[in-house]
N, C-alpha and C. Protein backbone atom coordinates (compact mmCIF):
# COMPACT_ATOMS: atom_id res chain seq x y z
N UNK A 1 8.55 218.26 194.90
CA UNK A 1 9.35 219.19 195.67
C UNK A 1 10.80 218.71 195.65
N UNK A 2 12.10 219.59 195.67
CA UNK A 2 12.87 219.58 195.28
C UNK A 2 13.88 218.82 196.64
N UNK A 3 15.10 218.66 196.57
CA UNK A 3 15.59 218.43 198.43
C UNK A 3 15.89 219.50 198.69
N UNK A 4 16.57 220.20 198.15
CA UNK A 4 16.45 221.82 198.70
C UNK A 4 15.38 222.43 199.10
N UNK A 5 14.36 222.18 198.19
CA UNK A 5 12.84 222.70 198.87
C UNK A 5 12.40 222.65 200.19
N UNK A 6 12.64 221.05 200.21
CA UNK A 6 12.80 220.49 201.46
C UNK A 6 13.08 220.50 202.52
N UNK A 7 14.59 221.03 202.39
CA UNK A 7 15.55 221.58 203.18
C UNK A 7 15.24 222.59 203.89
N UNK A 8 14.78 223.21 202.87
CA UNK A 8 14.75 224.64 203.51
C UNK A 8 13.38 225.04 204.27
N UNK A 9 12.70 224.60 203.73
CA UNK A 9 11.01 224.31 204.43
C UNK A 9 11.69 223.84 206.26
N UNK A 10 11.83 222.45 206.14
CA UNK A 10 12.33 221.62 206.91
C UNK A 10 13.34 222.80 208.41
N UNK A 11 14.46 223.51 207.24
CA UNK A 11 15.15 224.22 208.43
C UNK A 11 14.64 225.47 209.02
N UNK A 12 13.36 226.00 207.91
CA UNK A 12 12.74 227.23 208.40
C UNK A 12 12.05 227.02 209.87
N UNK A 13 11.21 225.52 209.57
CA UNK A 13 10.60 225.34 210.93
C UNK A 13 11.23 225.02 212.10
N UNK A 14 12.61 223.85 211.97
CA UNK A 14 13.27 224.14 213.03
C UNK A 14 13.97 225.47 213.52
N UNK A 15 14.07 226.46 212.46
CA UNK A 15 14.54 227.50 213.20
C UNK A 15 13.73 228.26 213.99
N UNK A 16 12.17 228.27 213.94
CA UNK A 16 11.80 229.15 214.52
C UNK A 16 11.01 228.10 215.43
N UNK A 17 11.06 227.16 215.49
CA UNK A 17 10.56 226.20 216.69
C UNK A 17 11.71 225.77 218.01
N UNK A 18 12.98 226.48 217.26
CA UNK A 18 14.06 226.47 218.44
C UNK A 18 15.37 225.26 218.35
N UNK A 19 14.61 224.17 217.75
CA UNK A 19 15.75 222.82 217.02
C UNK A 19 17.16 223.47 216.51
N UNK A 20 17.71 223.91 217.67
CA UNK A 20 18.81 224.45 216.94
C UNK A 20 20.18 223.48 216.54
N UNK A 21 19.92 222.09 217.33
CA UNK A 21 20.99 220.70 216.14
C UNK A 21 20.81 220.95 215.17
N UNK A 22 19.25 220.85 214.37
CA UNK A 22 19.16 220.90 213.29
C UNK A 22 19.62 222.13 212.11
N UNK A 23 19.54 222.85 212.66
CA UNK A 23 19.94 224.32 212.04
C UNK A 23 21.52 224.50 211.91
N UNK A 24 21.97 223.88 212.91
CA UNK A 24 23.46 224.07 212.86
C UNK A 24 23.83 223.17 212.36
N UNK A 25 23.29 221.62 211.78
CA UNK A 25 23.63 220.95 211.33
C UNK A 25 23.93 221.55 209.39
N UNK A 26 23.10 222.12 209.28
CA UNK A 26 23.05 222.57 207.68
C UNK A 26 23.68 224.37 207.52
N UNK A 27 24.27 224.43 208.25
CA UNK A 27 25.27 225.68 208.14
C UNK A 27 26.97 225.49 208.08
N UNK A 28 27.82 225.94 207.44
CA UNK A 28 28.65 225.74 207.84
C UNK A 28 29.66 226.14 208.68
N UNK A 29 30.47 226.09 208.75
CA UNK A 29 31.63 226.70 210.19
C UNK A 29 31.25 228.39 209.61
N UNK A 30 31.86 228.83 208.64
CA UNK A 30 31.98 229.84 208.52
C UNK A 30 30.73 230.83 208.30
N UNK A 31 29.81 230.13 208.65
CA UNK A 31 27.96 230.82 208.32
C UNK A 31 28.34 232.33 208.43
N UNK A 32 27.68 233.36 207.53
CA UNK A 32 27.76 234.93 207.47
C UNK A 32 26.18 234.98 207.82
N UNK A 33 25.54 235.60 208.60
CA UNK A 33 23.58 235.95 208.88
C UNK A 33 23.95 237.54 208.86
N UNK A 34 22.96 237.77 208.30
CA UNK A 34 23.06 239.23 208.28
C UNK A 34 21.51 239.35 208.06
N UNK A 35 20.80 239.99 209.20
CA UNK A 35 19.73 240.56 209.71
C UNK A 35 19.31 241.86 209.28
N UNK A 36 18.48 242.38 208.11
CA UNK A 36 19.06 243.67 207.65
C UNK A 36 18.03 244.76 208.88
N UNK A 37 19.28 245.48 208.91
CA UNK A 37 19.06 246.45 209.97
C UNK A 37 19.59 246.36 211.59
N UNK A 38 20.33 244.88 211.47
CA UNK A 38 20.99 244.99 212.47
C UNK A 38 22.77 244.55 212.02
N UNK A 39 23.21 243.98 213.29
CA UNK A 39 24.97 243.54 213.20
C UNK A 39 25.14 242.34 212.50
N UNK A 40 26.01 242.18 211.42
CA UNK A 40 26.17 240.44 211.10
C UNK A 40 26.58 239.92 211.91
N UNK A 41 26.22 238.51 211.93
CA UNK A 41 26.59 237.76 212.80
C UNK A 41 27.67 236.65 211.47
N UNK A 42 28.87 236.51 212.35
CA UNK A 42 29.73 235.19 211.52
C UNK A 42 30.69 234.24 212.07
N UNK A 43 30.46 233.26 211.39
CA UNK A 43 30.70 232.11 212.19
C UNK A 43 30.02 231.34 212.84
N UNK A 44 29.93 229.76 212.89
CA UNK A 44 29.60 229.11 213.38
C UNK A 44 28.91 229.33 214.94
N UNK A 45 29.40 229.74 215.88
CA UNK A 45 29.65 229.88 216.99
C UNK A 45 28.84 230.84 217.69
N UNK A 46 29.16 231.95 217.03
CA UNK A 46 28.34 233.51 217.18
C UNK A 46 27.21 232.92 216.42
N UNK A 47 26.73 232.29 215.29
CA UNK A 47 25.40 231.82 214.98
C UNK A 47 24.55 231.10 216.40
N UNK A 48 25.42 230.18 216.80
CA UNK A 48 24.83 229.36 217.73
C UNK A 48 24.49 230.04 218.70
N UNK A 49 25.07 231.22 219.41
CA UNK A 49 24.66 232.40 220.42
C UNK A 49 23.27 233.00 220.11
N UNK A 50 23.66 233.81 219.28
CA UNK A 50 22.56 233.84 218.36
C UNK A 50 21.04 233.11 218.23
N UNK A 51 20.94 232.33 218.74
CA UNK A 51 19.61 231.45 218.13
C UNK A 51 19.16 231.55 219.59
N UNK A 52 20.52 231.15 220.48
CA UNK A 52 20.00 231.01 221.68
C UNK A 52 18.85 231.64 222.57
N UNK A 53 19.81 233.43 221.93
CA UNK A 53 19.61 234.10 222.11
C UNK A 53 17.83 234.96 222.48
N UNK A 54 17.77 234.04 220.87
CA UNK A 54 16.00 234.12 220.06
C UNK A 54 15.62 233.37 221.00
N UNK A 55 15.43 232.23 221.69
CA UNK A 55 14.70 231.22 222.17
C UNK A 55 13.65 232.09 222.60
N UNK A 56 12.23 231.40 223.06
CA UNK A 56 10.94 231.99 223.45
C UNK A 56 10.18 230.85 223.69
N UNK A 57 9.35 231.05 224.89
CA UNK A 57 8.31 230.24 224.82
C UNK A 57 7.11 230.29 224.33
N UNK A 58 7.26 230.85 222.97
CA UNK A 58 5.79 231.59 221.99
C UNK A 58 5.08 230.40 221.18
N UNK A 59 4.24 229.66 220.88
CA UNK A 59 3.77 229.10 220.32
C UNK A 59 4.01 229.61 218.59
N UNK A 60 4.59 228.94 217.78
CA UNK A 60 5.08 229.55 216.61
C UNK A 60 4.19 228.76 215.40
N UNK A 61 3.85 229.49 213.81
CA UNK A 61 3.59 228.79 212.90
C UNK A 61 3.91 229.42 211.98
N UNK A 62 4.37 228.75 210.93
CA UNK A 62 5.58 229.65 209.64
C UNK A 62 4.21 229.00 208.76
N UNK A 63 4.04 230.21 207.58
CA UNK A 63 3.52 229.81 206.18
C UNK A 63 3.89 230.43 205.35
N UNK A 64 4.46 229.06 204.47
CA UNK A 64 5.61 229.60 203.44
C UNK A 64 4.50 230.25 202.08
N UNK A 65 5.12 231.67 201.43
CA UNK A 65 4.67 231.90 199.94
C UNK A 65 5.03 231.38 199.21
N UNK A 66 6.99 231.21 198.96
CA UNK A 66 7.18 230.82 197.82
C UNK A 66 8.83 230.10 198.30
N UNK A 67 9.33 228.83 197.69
CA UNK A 67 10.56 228.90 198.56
C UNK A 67 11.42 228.34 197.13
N UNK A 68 11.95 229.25 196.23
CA UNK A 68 12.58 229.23 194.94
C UNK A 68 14.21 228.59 195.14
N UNK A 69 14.47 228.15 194.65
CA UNK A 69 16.06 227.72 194.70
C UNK A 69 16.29 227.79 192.78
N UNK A 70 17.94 227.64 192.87
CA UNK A 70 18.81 227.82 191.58
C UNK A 70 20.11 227.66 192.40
N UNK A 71 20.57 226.74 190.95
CA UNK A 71 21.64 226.29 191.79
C UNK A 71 22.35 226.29 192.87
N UNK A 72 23.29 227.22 193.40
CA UNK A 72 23.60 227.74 195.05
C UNK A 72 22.95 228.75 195.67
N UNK A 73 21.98 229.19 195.28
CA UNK A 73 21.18 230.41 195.86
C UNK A 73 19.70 229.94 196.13
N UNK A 74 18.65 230.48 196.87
CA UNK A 74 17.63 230.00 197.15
C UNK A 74 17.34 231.06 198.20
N UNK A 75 15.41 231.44 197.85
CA UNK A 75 15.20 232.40 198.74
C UNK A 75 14.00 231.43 199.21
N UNK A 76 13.17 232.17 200.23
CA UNK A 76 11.89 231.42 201.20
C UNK A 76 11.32 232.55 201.49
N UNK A 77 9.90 233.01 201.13
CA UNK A 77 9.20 234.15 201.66
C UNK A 77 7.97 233.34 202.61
N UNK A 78 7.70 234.44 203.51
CA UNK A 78 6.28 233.91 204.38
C UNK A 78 6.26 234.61 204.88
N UNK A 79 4.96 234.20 206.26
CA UNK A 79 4.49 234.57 207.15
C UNK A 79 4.76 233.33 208.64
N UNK A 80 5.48 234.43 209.81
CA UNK A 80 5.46 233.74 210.91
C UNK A 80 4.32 234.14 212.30
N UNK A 81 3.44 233.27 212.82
CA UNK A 81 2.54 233.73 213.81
C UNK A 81 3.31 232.99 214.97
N UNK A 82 3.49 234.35 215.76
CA UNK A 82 4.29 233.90 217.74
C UNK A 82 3.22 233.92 218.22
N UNK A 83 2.11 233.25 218.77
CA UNK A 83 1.41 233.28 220.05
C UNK A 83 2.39 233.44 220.93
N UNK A 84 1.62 234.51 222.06
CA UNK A 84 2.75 234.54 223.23
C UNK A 84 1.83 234.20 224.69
N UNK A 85 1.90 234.66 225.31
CA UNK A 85 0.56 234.77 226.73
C UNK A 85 -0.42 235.92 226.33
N UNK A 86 0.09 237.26 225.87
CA UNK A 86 -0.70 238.10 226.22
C UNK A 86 -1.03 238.43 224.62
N UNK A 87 -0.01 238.42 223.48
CA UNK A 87 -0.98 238.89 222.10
C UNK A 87 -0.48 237.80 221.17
N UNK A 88 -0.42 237.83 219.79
CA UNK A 88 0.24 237.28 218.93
C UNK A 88 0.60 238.20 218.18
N UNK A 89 2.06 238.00 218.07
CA UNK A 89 2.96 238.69 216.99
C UNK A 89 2.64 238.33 215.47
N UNK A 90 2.81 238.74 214.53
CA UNK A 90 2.75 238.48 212.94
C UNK A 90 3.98 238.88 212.38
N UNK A 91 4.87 238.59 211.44
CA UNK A 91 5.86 238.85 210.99
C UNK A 91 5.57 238.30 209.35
N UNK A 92 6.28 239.35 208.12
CA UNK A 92 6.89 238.77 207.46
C UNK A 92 8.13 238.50 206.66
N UNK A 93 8.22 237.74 206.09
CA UNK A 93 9.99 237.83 206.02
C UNK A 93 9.91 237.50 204.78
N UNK A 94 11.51 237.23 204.40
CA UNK A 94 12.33 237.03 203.17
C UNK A 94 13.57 236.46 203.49
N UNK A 95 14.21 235.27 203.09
CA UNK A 95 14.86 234.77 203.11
C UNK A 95 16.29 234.78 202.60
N UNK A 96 17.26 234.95 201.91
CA UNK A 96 18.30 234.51 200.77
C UNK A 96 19.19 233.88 200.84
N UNK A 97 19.59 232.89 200.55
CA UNK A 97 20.42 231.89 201.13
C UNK A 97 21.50 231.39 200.17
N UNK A 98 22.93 231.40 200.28
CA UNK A 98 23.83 230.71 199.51
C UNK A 98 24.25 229.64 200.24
N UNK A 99 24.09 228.92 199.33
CA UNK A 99 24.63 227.43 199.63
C UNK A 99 26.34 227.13 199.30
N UNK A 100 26.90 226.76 200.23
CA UNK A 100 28.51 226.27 200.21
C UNK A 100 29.29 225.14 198.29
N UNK A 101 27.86 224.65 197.89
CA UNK A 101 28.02 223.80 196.94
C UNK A 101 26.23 223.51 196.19
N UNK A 102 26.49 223.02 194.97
CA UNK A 102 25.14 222.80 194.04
C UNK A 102 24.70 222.48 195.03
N UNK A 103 24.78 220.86 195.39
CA UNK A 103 24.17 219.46 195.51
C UNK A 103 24.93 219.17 197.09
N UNK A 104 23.45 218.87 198.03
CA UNK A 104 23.84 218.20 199.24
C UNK A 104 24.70 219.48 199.71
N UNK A 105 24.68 220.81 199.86
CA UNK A 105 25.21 221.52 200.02
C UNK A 105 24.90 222.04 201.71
N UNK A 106 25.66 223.22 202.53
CA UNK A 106 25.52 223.40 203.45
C UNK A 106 24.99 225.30 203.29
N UNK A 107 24.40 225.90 203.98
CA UNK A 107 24.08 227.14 204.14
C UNK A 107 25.43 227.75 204.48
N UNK A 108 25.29 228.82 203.95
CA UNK A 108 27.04 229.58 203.98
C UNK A 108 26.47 231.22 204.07
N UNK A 109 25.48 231.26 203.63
CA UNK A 109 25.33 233.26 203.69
C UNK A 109 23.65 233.01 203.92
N UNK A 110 23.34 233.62 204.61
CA UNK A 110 21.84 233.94 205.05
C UNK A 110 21.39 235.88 205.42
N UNK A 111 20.70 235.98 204.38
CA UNK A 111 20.44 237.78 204.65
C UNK A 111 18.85 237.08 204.50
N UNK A 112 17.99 238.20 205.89
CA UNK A 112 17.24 237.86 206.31
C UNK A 112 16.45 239.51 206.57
N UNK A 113 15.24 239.23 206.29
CA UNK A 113 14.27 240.69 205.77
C UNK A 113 13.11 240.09 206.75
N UNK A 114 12.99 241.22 208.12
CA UNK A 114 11.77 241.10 208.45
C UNK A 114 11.24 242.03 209.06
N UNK A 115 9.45 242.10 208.81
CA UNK A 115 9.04 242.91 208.91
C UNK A 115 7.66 242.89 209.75
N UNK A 116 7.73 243.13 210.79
CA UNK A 116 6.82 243.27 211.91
C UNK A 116 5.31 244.09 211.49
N UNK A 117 4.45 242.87 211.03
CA UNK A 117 3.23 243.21 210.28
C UNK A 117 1.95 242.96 211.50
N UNK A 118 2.24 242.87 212.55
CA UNK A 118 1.18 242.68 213.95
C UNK A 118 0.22 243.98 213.95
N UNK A 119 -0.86 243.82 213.67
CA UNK A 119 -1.88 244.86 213.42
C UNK A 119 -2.02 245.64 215.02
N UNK A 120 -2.35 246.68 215.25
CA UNK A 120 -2.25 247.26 216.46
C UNK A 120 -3.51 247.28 216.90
């Protein structure tokens, strides 16, 4: 596995486990998120609102399909399960991520695809 692989494995779970040092550690000032179907979010700052925002006390577990990188670009597909009190949510997503530089690089653009697959 690659360090990007790594990386990104690594920041998927702190993101949705709430570790938001860690997440903000590998973004940079100028982070662009763009949520498709909602408002971008940009900047550092408004990211960090942002996450806050998400917090939950849901019991969470990410399983990754496939998490591809090339040089500054790199996507991550899966599945996320929220236990909550009363059901569990299912989600799945898509990732796309540009990186600031090749090597040892920081997250700079994140467009993010998800799709609320919770059986009724």
């Amino acid at each position: 596995m690659s360090k990007k692989e790594q990386l990104l494995r690594e920041f998927n779970e702190a993101f949705i486990k709430g570790d938001h040092e860690f997440v903000l550690d590998h973004v940079t000032e100028n982070i662009a998120w763009e949520m498709v179907g909602t408002d971008k979010i940009e900047g550092k700052e408004a990211f960090s609102i942002a996450l806050e925002e998400m917090k939950n006390d849901a019991e969470v577990k990410i399983v990754f399909n496939h998490v591809i990188t090339h040089g500054i670009t790199a996507a991550v597909d899966g599945t996320i399960y929220m236990k909550g009190t009363e059901e569990t949510k299912i989600y799945s997503f898509c990732d796309i991520y540009k990186f600031n530089t090749f090597k040892e690089g920081k997250i700079k653009e994140l467009k993010s695809y998800v799709v609320d697959i919770t059986e009724s």
